[in-house]
C-alpha atoms as a PDB file:
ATOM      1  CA  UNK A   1       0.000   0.000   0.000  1.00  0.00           C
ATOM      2  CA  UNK A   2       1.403   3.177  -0.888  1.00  0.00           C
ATOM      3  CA  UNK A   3       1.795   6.452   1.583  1.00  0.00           C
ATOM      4  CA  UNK A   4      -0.897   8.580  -0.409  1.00  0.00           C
ATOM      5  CA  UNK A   5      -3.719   5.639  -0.450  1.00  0.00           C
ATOM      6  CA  UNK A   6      -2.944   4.805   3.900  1.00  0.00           C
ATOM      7  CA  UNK A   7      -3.415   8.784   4.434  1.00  0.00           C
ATOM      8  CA  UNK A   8      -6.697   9.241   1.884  1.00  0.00           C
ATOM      9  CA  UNK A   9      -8.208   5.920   4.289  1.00  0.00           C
ATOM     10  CA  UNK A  10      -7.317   7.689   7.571  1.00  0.00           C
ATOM     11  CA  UNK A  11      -8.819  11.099   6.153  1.00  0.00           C
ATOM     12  CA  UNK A  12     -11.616   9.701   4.980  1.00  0.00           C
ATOM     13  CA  UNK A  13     -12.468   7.526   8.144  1.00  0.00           C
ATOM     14  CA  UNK A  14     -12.313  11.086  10.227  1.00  0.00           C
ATOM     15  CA  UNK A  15     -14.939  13.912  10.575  1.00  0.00           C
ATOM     16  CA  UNK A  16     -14.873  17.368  11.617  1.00  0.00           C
ATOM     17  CA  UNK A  17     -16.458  18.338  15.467  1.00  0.00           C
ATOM     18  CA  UNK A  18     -16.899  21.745  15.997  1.00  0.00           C
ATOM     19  CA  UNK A  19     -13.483  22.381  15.836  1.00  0.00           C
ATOM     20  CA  UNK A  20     -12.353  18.682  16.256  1.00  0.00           C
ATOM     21  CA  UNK A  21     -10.895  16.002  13.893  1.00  0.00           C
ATOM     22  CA  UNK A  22     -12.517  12.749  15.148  1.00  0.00           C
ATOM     23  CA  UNK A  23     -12.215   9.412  13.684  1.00  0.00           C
ATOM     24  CA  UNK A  24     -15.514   6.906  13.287  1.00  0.00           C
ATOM     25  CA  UNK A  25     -15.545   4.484  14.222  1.00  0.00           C
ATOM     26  CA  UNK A  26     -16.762   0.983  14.041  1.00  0.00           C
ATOM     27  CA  UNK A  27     -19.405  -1.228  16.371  1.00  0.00           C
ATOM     28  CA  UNK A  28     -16.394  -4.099  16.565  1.00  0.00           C
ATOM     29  CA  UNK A  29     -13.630  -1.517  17.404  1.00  0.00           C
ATOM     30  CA  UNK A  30     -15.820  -1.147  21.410  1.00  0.00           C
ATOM     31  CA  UNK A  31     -17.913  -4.467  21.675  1.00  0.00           C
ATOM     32  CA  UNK A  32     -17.468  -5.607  25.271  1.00  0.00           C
ATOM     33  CA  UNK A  33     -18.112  -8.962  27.094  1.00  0.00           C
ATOM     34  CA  UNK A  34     -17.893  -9.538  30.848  1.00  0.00           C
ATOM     35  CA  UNK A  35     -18.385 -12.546  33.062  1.00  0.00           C
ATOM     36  CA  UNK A  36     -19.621 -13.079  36.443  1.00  0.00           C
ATOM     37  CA  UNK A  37     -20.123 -16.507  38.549  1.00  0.00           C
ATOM     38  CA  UNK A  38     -22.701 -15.856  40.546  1.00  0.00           C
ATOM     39  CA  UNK A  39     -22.504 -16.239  44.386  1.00  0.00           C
ATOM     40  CA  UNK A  40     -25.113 -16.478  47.144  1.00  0.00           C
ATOM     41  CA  UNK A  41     -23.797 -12.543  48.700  1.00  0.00           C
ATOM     42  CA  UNK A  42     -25.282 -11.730  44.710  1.00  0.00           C
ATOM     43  CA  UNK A  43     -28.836 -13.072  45.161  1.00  0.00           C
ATOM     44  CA  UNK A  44     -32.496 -12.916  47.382  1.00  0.00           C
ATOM     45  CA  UNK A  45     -33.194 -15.584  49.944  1.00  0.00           C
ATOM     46  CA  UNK A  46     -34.596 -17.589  46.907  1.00  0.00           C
ATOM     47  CA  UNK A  47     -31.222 -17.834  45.638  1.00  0.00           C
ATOM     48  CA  UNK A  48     -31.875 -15.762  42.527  1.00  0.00           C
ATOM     49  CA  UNK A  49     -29.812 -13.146  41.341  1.00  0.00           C
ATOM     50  CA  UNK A  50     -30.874  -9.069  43.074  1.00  0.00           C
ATOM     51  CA  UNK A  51     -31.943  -7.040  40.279  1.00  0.00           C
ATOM     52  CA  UNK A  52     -30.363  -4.095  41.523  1.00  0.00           C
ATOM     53  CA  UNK A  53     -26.622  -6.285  41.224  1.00  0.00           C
ATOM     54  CA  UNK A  54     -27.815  -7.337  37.443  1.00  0.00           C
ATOM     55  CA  UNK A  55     -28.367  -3.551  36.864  1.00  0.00           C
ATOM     56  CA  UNK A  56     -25.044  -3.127  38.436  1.00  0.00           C
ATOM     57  CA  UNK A  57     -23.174  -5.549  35.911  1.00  0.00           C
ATOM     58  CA  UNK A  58     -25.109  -4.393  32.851  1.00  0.00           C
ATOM     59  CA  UNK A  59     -23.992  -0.825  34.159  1.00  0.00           C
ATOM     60  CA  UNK A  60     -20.178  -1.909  33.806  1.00  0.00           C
ATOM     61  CA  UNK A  61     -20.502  -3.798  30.981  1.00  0.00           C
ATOM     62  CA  UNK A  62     -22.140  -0.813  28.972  1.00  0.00           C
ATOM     63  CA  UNK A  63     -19.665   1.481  30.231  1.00  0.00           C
ATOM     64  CA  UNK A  64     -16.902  -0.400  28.897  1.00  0.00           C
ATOM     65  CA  UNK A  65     -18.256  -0.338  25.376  1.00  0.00           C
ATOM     66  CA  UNK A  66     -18.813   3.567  25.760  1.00  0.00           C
ATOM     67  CA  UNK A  67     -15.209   3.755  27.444  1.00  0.00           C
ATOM     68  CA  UNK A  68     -14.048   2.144  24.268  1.00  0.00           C
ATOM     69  CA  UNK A  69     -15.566   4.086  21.661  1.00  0.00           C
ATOM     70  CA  UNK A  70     -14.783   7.515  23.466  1.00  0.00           C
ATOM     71  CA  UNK A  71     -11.690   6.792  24.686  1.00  0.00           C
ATOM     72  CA  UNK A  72     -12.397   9.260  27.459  1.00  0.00           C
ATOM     73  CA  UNK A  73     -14.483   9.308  31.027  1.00  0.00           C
ATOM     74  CA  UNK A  74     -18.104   8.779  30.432  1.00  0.00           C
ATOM     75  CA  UNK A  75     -20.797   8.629  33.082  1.00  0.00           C
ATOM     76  CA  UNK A  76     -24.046   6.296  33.050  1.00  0.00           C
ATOM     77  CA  UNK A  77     -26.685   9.465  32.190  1.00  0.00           C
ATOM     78  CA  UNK A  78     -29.726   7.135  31.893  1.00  0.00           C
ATOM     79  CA  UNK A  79     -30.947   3.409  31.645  1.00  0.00           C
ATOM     80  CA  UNK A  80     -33.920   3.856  29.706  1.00  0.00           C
ATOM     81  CA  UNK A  81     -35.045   0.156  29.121  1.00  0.00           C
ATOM     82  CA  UNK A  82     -34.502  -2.926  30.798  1.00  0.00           C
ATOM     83  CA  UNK A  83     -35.975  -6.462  30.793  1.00  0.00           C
ATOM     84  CA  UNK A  84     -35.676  -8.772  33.472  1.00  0.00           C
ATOM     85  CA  UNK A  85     -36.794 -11.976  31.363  1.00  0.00           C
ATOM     86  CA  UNK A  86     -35.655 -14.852  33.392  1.00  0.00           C
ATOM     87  CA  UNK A  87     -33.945 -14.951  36.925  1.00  0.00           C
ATOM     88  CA  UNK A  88     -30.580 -15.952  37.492  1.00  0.00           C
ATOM     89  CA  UNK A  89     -29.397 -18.612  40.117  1.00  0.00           C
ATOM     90  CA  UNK A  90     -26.477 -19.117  42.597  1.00  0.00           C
ATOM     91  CA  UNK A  91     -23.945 -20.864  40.556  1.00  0.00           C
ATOM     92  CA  UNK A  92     -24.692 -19.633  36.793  1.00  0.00           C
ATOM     93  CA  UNK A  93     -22.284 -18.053  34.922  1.00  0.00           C
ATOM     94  CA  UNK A  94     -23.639 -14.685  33.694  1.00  0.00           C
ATOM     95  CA  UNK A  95     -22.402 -13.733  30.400  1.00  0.00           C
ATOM     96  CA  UNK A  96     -22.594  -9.894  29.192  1.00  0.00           C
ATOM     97  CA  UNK A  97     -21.919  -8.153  26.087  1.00  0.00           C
ATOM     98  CA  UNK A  98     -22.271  -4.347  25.123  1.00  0.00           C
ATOM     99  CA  UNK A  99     -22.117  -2.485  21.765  1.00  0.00           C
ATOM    100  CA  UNK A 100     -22.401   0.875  21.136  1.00  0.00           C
ATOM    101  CA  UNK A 101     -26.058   1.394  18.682  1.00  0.00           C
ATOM    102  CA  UNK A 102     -25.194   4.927  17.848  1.00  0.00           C
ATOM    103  CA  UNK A 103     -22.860   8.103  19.055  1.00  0.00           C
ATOM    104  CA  UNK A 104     -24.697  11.417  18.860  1.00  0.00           C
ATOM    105  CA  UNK A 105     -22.906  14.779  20.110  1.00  0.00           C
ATOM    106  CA  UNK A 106     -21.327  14.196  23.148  1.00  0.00           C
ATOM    107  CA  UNK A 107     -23.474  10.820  23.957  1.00  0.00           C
ATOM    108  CA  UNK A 108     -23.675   7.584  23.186  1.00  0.00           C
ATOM    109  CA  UNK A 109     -26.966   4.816  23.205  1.00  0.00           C
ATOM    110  CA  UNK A 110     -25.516   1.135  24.257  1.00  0.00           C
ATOM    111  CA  UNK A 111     -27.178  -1.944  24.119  1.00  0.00           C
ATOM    112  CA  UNK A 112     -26.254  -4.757  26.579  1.00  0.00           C
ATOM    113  CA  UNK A 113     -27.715  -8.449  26.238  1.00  0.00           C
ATOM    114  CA  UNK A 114     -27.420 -10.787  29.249  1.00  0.00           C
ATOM    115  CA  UNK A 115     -27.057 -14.276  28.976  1.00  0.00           C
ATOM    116  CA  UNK A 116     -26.236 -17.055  31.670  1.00  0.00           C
ATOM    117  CA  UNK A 117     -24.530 -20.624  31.104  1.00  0.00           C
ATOM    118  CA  UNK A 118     -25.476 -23.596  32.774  1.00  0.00           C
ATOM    119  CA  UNK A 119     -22.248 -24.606  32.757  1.00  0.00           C
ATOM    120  CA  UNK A 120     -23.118 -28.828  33.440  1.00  0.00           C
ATOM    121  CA  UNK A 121     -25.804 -28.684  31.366  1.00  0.00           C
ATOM    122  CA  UNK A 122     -23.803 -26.951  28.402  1.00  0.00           C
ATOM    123  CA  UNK A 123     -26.838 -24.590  27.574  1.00  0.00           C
ATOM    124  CA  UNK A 124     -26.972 -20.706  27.054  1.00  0.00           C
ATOM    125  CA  UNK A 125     -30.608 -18.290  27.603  1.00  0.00           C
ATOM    126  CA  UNK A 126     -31.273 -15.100  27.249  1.00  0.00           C
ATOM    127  CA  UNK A 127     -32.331 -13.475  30.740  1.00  0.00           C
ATOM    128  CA  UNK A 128     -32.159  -9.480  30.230  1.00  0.00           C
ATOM    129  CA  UNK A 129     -31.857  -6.957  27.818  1.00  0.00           C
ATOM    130  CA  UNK A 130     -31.073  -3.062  28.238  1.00  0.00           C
ATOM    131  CA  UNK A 131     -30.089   0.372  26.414  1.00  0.00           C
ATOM    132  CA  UNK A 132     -28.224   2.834  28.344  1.00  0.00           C
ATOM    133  CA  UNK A 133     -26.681   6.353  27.368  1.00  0.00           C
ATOM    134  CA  UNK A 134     -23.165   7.988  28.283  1.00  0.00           C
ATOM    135  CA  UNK A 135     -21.959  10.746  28.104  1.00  0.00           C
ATOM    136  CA  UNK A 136     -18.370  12.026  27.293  1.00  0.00           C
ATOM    137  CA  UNK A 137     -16.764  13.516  29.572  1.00  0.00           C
ATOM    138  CA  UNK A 138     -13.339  15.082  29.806  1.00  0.00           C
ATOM    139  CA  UNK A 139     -11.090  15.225  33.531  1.00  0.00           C
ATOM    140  CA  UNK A 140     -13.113  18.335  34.847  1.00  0.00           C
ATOM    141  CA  UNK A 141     -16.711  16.986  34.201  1.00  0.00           C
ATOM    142  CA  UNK A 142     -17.360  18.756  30.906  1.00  0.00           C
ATOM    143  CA  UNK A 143     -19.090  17.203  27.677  1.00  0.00           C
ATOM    144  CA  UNK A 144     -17.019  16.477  25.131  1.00  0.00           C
ATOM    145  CA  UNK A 145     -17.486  15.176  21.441  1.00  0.00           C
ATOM    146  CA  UNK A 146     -17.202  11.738  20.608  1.00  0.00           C
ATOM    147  CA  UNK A 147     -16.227   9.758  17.487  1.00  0.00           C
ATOM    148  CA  UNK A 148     -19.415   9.162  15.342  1.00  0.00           C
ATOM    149  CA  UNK A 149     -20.720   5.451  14.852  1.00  0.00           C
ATOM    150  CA  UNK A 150     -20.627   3.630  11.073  1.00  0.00           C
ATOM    151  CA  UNK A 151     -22.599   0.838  11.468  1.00  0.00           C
ATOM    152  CA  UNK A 152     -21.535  -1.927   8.638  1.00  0.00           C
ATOM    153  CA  UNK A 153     -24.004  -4.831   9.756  1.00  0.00           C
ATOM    154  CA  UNK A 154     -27.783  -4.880   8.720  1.00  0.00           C
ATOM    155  CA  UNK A 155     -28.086  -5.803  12.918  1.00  0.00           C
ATOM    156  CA  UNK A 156     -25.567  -2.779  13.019  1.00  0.00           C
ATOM    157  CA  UNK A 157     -27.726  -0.596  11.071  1.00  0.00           C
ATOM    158  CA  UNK A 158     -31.161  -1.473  12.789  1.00  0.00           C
ATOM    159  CA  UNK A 159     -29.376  -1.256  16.013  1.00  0.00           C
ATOM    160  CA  UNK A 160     -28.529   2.279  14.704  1.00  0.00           C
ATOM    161  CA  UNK A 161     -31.876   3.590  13.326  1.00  0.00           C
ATOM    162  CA  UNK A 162     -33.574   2.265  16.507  1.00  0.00           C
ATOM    163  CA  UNK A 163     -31.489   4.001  18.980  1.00  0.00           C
ATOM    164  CA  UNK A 164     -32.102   7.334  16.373  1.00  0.00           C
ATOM    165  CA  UNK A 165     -36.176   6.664  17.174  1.00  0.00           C
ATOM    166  CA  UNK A 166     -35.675   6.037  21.163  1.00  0.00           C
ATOM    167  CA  UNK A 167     -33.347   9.379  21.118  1.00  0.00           C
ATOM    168  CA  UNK A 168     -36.657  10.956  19.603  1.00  0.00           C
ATOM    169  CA  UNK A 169     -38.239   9.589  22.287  1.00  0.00           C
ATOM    170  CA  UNK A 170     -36.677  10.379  25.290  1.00  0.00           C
ATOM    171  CA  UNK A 171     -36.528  13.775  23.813  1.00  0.00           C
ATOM    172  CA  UNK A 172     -40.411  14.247  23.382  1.00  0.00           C
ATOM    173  CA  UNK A 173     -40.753  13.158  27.133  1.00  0.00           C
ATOM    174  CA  UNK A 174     -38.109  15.453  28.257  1.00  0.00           C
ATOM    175  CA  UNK A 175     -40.208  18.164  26.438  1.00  0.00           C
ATOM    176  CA  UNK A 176     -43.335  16.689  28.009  1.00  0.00           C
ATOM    177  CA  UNK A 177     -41.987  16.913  31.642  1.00  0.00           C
ATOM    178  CA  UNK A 178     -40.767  20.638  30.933  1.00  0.00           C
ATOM    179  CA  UNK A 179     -43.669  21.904  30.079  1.00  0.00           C
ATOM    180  CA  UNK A 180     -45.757  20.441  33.203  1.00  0.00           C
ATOM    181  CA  UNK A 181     -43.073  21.718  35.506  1.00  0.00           C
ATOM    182  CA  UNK A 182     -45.072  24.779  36.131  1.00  0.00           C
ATOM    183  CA  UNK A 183     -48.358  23.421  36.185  1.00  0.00           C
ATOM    184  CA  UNK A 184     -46.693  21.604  39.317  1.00  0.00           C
ATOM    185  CA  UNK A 185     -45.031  24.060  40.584  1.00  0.00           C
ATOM    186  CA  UNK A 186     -48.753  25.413  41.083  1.00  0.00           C
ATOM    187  CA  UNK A 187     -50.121  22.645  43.555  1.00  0.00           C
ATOM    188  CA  UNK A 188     -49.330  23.065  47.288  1.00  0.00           C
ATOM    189  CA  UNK A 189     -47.475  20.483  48.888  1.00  0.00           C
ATOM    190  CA  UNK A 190     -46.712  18.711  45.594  1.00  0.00           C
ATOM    191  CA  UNK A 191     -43.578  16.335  45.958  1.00  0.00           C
ATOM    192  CA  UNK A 192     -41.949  15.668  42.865  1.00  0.00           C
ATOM    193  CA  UNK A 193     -39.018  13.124  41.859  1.00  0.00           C
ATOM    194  CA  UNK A 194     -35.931  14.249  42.165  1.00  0.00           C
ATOM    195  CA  UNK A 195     -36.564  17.574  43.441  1.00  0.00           C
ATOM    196  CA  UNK A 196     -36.616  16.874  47.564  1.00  0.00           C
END
């Protein structure tokens, strides 16, 4: 490969950021996987896994992929959807993975997908699914941009659209809650989430 065709590639996998030359980058390049053996301090007096401790692993695990793709601090800013679709029991082997579904600004939407592994019986199942967003951060707590997402995969690319649509989303409820604020503000006595 000669000089001028490796420098058109790395110019034309960049983009300009308000200012900044960031590269994009692909799903693959911040994929994460994570494994945890599940122990009786994990679980309920049934023996099945807290869900606050799953939310705590699918937590990591996103934050690795996010990690990965900024290359920078992030910070969990929301877990807007999870499933709990089958407990987990003292003794399986908890298996998740995290991609990154799209990069917007300074944010990112990741997926995670929990699986455990009956490790005698040899068998995988699907027990939780979630979508989280970080944000970017830099070493003073300010946003910064991230690289943007080329999804290569149809998955990749449905992944991608989908996270464009839940964005909308969160955004129109966002909107929603604003514009009630002062309608609460209003009632007497009113506690509201957050604000106590």
């Amino acid at each position: 490969m000669n000089c001028a065709a490796g420098n058109s590639e790395k110019e034309s996998s960049r983009m300009d950021f308000i200012g900044h030359s960031l590269p994009v980058r692909s799903v693959a390049e911040s994929q994460s996987e994570m494994t945890e053996l599940i122990l009786p301090n994990d679980t309920n007096t049934l023996g099945n896994l807290l869900g606050g401790r799953l939310m705590h692993f699918i937590d990591l695990v996103g934050a690795m992929a996010a990690y990965r793709h900024a290359r920078t601090h992030v910070v969990t800013a929301s877990m807007d959807h999870i499933d709990f679709i089958a407990p987990v029991h003292v003794g399986d082997l908890l298996i998740l993975k995290s991609s990154v579904n799209r990069a917007f600004n300074t944010s990112m939407e990741v997926g995670v997908k929990v699986w455990v592994e009956n490790t005698i019986a040899g068998m995988h199942r699907h027990v939780a699914s979630a979508y989280l967003t970080f944000v970017a951060i830099d070493s003073q707590g300010r946003r910064v941009p991230v690289p943007q997402l080329k999804p290569e995969t149809e998955d990749e690319q449905r992944h991608y659209e989908d996270a464009g649509r839940r964005r909308e989303l969160r955004q129109k409820e966002l909107e929603r809650r604003r514009a009630t604020r002062p309608a609460e503000a209003a009632v007497p006595g009113l506690v509201r989430p957050g604000r106590n």
